[in-house]
N, C-alpha and C. Protein backbone atom coordinates (compact mmCIF):
# COMPACT_ATOMS: atom_id res chain seq x y z
N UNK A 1 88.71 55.47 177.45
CA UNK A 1 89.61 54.35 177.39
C UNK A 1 91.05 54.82 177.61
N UNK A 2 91.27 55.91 177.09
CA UNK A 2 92.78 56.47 176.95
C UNK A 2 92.98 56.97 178.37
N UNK A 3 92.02 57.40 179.18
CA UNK A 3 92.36 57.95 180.92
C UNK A 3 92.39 56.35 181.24
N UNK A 4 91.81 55.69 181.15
CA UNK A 4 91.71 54.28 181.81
C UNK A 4 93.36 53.50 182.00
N UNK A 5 93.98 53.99 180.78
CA UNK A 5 95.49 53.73 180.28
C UNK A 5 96.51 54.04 181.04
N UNK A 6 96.26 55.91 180.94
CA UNK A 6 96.86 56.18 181.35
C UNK A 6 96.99 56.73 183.13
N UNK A 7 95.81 56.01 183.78
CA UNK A 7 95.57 56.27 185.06
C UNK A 7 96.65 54.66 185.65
N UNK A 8 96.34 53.44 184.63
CA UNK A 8 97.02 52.54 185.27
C UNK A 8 98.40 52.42 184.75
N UNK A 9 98.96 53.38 184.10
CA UNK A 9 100.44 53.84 183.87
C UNK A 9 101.18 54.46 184.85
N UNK A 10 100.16 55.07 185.09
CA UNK A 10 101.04 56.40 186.13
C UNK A 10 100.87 55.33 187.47
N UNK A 11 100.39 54.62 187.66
CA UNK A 11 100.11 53.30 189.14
C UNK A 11 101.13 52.58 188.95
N UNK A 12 101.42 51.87 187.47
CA UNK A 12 102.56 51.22 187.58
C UNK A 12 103.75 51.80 187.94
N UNK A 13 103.82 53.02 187.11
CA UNK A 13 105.37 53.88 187.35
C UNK A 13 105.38 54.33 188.81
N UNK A 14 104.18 54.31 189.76
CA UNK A 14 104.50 54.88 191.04
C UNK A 14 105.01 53.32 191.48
N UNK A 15 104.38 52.21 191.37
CA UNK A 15 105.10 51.60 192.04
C UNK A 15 106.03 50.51 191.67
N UNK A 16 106.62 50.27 190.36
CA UNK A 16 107.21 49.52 189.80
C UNK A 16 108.44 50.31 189.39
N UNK A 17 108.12 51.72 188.86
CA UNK A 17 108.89 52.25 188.15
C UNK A 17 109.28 52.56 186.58
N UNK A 18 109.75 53.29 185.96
CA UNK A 18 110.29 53.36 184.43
C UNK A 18 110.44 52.02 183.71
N UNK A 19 111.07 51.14 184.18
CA UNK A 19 111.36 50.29 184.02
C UNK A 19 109.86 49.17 183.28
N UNK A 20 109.32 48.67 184.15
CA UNK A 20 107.96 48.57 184.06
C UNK A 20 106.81 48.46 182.85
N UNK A 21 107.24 50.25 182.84
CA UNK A 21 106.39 51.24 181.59
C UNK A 21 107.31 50.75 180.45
N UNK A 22 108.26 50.54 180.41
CA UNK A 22 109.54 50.76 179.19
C UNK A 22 108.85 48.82 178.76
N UNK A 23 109.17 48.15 179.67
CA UNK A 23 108.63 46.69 179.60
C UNK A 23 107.19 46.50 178.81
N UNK A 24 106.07 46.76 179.38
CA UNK A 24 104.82 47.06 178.92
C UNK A 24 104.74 47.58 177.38
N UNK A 25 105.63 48.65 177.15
CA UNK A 25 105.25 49.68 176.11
C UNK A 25 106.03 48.37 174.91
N UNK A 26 107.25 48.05 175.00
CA UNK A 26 107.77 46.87 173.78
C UNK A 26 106.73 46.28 174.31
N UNK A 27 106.03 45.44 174.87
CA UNK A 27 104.86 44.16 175.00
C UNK A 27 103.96 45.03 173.69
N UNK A 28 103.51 45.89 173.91
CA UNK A 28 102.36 46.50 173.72
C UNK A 28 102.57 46.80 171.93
N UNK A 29 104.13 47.06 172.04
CA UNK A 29 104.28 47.38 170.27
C UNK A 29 104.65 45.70 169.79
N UNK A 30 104.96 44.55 170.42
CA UNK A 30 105.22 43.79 169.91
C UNK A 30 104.00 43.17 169.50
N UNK A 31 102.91 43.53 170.44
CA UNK A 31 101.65 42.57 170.13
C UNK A 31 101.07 43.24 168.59
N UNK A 32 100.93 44.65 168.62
CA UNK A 32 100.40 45.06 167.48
C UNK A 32 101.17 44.89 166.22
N UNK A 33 101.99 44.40 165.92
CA UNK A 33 103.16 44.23 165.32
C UNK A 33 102.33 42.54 164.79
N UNK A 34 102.36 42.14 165.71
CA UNK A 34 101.72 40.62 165.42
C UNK A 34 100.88 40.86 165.20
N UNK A 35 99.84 41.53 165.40
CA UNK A 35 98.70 41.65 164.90
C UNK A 35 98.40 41.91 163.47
N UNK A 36 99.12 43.00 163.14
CA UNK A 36 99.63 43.56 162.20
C UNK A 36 99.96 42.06 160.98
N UNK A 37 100.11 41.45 161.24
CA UNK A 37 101.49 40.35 160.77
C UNK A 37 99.80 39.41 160.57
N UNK A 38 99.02 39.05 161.89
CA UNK A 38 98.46 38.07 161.48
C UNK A 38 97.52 38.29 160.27
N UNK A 39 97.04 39.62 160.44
CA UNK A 39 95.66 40.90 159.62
C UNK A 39 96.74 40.15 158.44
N UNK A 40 97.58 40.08 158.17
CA UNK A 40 98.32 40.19 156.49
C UNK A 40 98.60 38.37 155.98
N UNK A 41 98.27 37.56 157.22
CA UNK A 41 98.37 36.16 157.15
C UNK A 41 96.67 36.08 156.85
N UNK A 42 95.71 36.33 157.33
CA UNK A 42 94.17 36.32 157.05
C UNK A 42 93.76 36.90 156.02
N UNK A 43 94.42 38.15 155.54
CA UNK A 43 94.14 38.40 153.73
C UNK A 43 94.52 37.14 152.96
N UNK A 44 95.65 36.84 152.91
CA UNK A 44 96.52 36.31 152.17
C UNK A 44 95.61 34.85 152.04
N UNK A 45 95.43 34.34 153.22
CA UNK A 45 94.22 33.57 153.41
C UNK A 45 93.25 33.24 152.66
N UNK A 46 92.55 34.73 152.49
CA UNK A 46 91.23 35.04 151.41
C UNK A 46 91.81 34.46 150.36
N UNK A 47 92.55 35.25 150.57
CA UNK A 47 92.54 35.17 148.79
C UNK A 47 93.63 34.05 148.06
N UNK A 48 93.85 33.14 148.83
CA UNK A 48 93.88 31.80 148.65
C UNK A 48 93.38 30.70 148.71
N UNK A 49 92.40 31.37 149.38
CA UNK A 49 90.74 30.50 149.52
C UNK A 49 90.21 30.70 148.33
N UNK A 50 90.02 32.34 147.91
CA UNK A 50 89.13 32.03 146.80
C UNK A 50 89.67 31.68 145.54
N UNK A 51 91.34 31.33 145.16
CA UNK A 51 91.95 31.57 144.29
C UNK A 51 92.08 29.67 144.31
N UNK A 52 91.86 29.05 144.85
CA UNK A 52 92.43 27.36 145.09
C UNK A 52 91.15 26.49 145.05
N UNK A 53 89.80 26.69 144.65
CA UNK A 53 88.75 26.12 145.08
C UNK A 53 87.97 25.97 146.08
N UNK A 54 88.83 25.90 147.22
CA UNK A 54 88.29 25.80 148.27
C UNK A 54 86.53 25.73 148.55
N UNK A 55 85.64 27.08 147.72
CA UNK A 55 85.03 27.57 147.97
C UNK A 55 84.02 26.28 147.11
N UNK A 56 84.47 25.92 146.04
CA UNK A 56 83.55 24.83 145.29
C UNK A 56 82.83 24.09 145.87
N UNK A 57 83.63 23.77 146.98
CA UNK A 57 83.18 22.62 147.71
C UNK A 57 82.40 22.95 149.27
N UNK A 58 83.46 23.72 149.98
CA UNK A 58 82.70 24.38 151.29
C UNK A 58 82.08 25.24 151.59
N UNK A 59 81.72 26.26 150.36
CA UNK A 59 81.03 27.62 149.74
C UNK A 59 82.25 28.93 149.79
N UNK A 60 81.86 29.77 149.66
CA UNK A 60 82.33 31.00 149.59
C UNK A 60 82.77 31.33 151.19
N UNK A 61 82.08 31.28 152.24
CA UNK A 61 82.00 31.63 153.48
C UNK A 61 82.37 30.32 154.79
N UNK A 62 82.76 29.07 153.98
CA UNK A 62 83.11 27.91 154.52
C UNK A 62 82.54 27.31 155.30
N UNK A 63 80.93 28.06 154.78
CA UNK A 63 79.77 27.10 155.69
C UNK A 63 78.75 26.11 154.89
N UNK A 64 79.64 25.30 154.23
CA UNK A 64 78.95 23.70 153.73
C UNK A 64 77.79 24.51 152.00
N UNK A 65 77.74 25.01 151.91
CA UNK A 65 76.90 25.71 150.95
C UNK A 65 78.08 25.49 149.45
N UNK A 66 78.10 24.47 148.49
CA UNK A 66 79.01 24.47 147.39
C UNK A 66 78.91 25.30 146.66
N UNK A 67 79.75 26.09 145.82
CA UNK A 67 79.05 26.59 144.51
C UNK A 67 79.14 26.11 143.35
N UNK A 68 79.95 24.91 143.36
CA UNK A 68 79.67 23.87 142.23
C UNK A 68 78.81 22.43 142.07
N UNK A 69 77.93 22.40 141.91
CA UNK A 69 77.21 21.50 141.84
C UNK A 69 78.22 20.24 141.51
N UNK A 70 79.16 20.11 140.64
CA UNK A 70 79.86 18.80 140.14
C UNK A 70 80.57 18.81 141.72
N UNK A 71 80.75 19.65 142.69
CA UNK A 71 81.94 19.29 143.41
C UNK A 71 81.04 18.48 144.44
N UNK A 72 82.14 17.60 145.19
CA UNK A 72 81.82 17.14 146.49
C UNK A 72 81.15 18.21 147.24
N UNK A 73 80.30 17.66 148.48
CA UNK A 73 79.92 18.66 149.81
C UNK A 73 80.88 18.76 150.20
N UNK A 74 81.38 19.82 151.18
CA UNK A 74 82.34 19.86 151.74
C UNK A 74 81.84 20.56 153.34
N UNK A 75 82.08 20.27 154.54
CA UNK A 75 82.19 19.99 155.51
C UNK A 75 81.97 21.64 155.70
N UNK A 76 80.84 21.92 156.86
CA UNK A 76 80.68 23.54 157.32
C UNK A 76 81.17 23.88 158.39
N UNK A 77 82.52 24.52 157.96
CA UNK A 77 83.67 24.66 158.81
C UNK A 77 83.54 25.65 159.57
N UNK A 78 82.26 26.21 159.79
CA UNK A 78 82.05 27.44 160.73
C UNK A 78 81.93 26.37 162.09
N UNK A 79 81.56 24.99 162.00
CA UNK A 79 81.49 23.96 163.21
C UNK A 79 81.76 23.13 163.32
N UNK A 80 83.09 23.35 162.68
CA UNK A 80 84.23 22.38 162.74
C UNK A 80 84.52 22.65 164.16
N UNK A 81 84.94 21.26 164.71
CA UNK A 81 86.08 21.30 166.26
C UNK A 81 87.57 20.75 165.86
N UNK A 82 87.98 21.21 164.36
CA UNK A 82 89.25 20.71 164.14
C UNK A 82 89.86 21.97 164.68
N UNK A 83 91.29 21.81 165.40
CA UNK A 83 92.26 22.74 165.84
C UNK A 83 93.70 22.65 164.89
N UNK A 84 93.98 24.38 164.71
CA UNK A 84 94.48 24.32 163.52
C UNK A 84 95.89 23.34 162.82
N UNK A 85 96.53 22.57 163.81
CA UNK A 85 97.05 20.98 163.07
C UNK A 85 96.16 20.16 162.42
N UNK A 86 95.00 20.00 162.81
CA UNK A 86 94.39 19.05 162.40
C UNK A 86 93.57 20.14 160.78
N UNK A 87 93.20 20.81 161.13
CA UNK A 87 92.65 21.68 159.96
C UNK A 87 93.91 22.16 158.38
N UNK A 88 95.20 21.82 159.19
CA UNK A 88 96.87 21.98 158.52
C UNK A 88 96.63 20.61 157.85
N UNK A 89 96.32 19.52 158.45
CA UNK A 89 96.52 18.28 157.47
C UNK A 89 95.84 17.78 157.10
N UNK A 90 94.56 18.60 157.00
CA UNK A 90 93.33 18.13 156.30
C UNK A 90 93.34 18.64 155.10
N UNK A 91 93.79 20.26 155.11
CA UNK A 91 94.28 20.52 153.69
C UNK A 91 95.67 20.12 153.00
N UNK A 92 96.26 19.82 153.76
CA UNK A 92 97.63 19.48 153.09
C UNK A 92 97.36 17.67 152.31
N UNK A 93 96.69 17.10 152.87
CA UNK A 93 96.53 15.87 152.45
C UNK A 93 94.99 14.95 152.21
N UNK A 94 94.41 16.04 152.41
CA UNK A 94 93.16 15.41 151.94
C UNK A 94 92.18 14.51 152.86
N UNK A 95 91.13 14.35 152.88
CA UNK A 95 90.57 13.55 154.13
C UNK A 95 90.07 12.21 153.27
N UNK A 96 90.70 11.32 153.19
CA UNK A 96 90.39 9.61 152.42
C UNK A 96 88.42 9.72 152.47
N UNK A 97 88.09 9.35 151.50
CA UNK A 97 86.59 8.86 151.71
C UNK A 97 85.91 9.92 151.84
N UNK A 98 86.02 11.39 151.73
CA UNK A 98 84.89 12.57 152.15
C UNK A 98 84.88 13.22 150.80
N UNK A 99 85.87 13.13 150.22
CA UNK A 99 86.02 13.71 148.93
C UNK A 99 86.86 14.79 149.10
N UNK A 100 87.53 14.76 150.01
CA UNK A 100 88.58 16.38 150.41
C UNK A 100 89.50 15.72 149.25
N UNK A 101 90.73 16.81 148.63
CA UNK A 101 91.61 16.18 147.80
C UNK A 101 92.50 16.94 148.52
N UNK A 102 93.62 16.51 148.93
CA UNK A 102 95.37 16.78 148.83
C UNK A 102 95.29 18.12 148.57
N UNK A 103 95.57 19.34 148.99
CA UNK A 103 96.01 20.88 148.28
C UNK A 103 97.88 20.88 148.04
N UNK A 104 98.60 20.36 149.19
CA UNK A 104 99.62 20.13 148.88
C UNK A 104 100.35 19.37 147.73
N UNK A 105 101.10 19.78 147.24
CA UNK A 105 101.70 18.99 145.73
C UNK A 105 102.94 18.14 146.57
N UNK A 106 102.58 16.76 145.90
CA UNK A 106 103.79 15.62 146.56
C UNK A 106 103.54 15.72 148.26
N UNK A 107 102.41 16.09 148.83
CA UNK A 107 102.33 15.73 150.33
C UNK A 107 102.69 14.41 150.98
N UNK A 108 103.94 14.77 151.98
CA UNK A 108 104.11 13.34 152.39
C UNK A 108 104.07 13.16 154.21
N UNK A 109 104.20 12.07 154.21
CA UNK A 109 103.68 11.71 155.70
C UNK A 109 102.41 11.97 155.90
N UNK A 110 101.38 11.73 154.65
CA UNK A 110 99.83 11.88 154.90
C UNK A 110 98.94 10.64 155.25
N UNK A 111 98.54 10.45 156.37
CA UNK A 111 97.87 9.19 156.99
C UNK A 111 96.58 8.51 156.01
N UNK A 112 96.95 7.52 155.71
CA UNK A 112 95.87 6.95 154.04
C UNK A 112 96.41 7.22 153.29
N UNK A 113 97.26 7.68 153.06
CA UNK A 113 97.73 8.30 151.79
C UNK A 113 97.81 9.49 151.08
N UNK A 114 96.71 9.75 151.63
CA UNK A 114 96.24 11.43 151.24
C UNK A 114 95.37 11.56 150.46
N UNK A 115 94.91 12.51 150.06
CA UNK A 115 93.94 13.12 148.89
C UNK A 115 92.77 12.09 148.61
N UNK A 116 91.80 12.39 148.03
CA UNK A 116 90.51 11.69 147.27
C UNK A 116 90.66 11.61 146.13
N UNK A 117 89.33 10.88 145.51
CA UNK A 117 89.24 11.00 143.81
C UNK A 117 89.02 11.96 142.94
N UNK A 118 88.80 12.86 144.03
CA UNK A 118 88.43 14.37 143.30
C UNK A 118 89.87 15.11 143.20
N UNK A 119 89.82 15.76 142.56
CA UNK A 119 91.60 16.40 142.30
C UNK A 119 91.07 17.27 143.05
N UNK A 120 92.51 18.55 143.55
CA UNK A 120 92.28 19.58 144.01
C UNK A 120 92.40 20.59 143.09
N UNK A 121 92.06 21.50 142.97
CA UNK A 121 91.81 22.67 141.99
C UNK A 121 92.95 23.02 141.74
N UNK A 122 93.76 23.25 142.67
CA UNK A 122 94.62 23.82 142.58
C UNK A 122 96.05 23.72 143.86
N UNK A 123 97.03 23.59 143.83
CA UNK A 123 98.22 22.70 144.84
C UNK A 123 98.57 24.12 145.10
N UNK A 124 98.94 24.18 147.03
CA UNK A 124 99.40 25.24 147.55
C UNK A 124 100.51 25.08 147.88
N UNK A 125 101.51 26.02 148.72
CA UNK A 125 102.18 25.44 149.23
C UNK A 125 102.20 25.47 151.17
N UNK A 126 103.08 25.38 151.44
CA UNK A 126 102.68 24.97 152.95
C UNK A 126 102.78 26.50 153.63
N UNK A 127 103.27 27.47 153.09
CA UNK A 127 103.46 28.84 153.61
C UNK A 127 101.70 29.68 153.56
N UNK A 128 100.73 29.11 151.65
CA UNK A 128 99.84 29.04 151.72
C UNK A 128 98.20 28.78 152.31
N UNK A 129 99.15 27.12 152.77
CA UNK A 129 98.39 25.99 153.80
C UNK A 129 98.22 26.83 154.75
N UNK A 130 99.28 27.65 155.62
CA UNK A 130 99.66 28.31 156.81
C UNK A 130 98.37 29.47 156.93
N UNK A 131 98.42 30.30 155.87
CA UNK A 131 97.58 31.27 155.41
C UNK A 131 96.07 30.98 155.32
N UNK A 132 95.82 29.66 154.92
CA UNK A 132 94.44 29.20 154.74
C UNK A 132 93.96 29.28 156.30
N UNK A 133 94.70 28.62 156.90
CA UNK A 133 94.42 27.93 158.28
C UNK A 133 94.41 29.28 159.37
N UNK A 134 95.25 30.07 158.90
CA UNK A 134 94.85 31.57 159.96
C UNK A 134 93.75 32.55 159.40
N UNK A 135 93.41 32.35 158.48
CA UNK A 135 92.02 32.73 158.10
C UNK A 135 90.98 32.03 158.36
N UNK A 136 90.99 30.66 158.68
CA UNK A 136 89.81 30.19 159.21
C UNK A 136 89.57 30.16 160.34
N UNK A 137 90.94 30.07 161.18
CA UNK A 137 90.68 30.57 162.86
C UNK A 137 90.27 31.98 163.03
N UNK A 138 90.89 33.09 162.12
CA UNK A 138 90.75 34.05 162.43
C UNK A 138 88.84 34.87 162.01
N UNK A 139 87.83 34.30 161.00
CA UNK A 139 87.18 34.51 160.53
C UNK A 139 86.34 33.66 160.28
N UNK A 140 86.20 32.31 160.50
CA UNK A 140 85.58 31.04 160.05
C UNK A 140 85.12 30.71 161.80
N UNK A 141 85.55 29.78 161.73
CA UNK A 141 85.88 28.47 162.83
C UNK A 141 85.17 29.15 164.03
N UNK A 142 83.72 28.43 164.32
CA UNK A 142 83.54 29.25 165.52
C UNK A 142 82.77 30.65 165.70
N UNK A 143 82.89 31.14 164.57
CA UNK A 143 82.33 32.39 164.01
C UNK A 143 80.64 32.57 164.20
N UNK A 144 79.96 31.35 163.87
CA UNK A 144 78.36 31.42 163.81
C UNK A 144 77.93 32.17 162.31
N UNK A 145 77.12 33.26 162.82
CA UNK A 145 76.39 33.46 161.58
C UNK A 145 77.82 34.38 160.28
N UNK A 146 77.72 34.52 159.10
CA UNK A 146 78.10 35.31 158.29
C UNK A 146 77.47 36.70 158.11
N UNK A 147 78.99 37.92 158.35
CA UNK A 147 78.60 38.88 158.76
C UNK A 147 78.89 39.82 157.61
N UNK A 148 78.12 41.02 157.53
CA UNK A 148 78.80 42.36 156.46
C UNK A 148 80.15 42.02 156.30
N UNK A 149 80.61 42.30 157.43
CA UNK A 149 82.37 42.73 157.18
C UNK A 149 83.24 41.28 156.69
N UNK A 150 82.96 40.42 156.90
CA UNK A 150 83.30 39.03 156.88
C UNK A 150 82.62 39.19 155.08
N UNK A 151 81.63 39.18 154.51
CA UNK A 151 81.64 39.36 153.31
C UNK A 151 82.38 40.61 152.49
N UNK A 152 82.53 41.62 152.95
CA UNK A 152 83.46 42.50 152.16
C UNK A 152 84.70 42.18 151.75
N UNK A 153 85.16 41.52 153.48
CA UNK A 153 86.48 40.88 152.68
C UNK A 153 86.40 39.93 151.70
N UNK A 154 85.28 39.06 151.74
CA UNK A 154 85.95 38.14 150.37
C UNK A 154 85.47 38.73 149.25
N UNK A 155 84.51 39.58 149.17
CA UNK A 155 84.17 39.96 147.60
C UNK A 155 84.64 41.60 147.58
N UNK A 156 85.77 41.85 148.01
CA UNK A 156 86.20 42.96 147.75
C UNK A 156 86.02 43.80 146.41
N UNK A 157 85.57 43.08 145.84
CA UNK A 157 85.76 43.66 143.99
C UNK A 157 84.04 43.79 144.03
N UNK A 158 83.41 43.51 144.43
CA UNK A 158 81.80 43.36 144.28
C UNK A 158 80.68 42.86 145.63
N UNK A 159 81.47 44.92 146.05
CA UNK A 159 80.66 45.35 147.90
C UNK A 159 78.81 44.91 147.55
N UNK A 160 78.10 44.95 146.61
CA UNK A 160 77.23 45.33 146.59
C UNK A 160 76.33 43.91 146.85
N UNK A 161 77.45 42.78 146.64
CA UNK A 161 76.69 41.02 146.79
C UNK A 161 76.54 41.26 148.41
N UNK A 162 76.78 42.04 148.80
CA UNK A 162 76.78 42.11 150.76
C UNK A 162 75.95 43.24 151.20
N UNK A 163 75.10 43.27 150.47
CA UNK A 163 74.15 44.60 151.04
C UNK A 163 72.95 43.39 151.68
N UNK A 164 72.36 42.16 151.96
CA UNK A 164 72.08 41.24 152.67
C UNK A 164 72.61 41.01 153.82
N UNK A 165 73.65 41.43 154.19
CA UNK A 165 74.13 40.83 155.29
C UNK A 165 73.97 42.12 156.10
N UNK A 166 74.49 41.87 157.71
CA UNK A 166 73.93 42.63 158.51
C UNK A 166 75.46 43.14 159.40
């Protein structure tokens, strides 16, 4: 991979020049940088998922599986086609009639009103909301089956509930 790199480096610099390479190389640290940035928006994620309820209702892995029997079902967001605005104001305000509740405290401009009869466990805030929602694009949404590594991260404290997975 690293000759592959650096065979189409030395192509650019023959015919573009320093310039080019110097261009590419900030692209190249800016992306990992973001990357970097999102990896720390998708923890933060977790563990605001598992810290807010979330999981009561849509399971542990956000595929429709509750772990509270008193809670609502909640929707198996591994096949969801919400895109992440719409997945932003579903938690921020609740989905009327499904039993979603409001996570945002005082959410306004929420269409119905917001929230259900079920309270939310617990009120985030929108920097939170932000965090939820790049963990489910980044690990959820789209994903298919639930994997080893996808369980380590959420039960970081207890590797051994993931010796099932593959």
């Amino acid at each position: 991979m690293l000759s592959v790199k650096l065979k189409w480096a030395v192509c650019l610099n023959r015919r573009w020049g320093a310039g080019a390479l110097a261009i590419i190389a900030i692209a190249l640290t800016c992306s990992a940088a973001a990357f970097a940035q999102s990896e720390e928006k998708v923890k933060a994620g977790v563990a605001a998922w598992r810290n807010s309820g979330f999981s009561d209702c849509h399971g542990a892995f956000a595929n429709g599986e509750k772990e509270r029997d008193e809670s609502p079902a909640g929707a198996d967001l591994r096949r969801t086609r919400l895109n992440a605005d719409e997945l932003k104001l579903a938690i921020r305000c609740g989905r009327p009639g499904t039993g979603m509740p409001a996570f945002e405290d005082g959410a306004s401009g929420c269409p119905g009103g917001g929230g259900d009869l079920y309270p939310a466990p617990a009120k985030l805030s929108r920097e939170e909301i932000d965090d939820v929602v790049a963990y489910l694009q980044a690990r959820i949404v789209g994903k298919g089956k639930i994997t080893k590594q996808e369980c380590l991260l959420y039960y970081t404290d207890k590797p051994e509930w993931c010796d099932d997975y593959n």
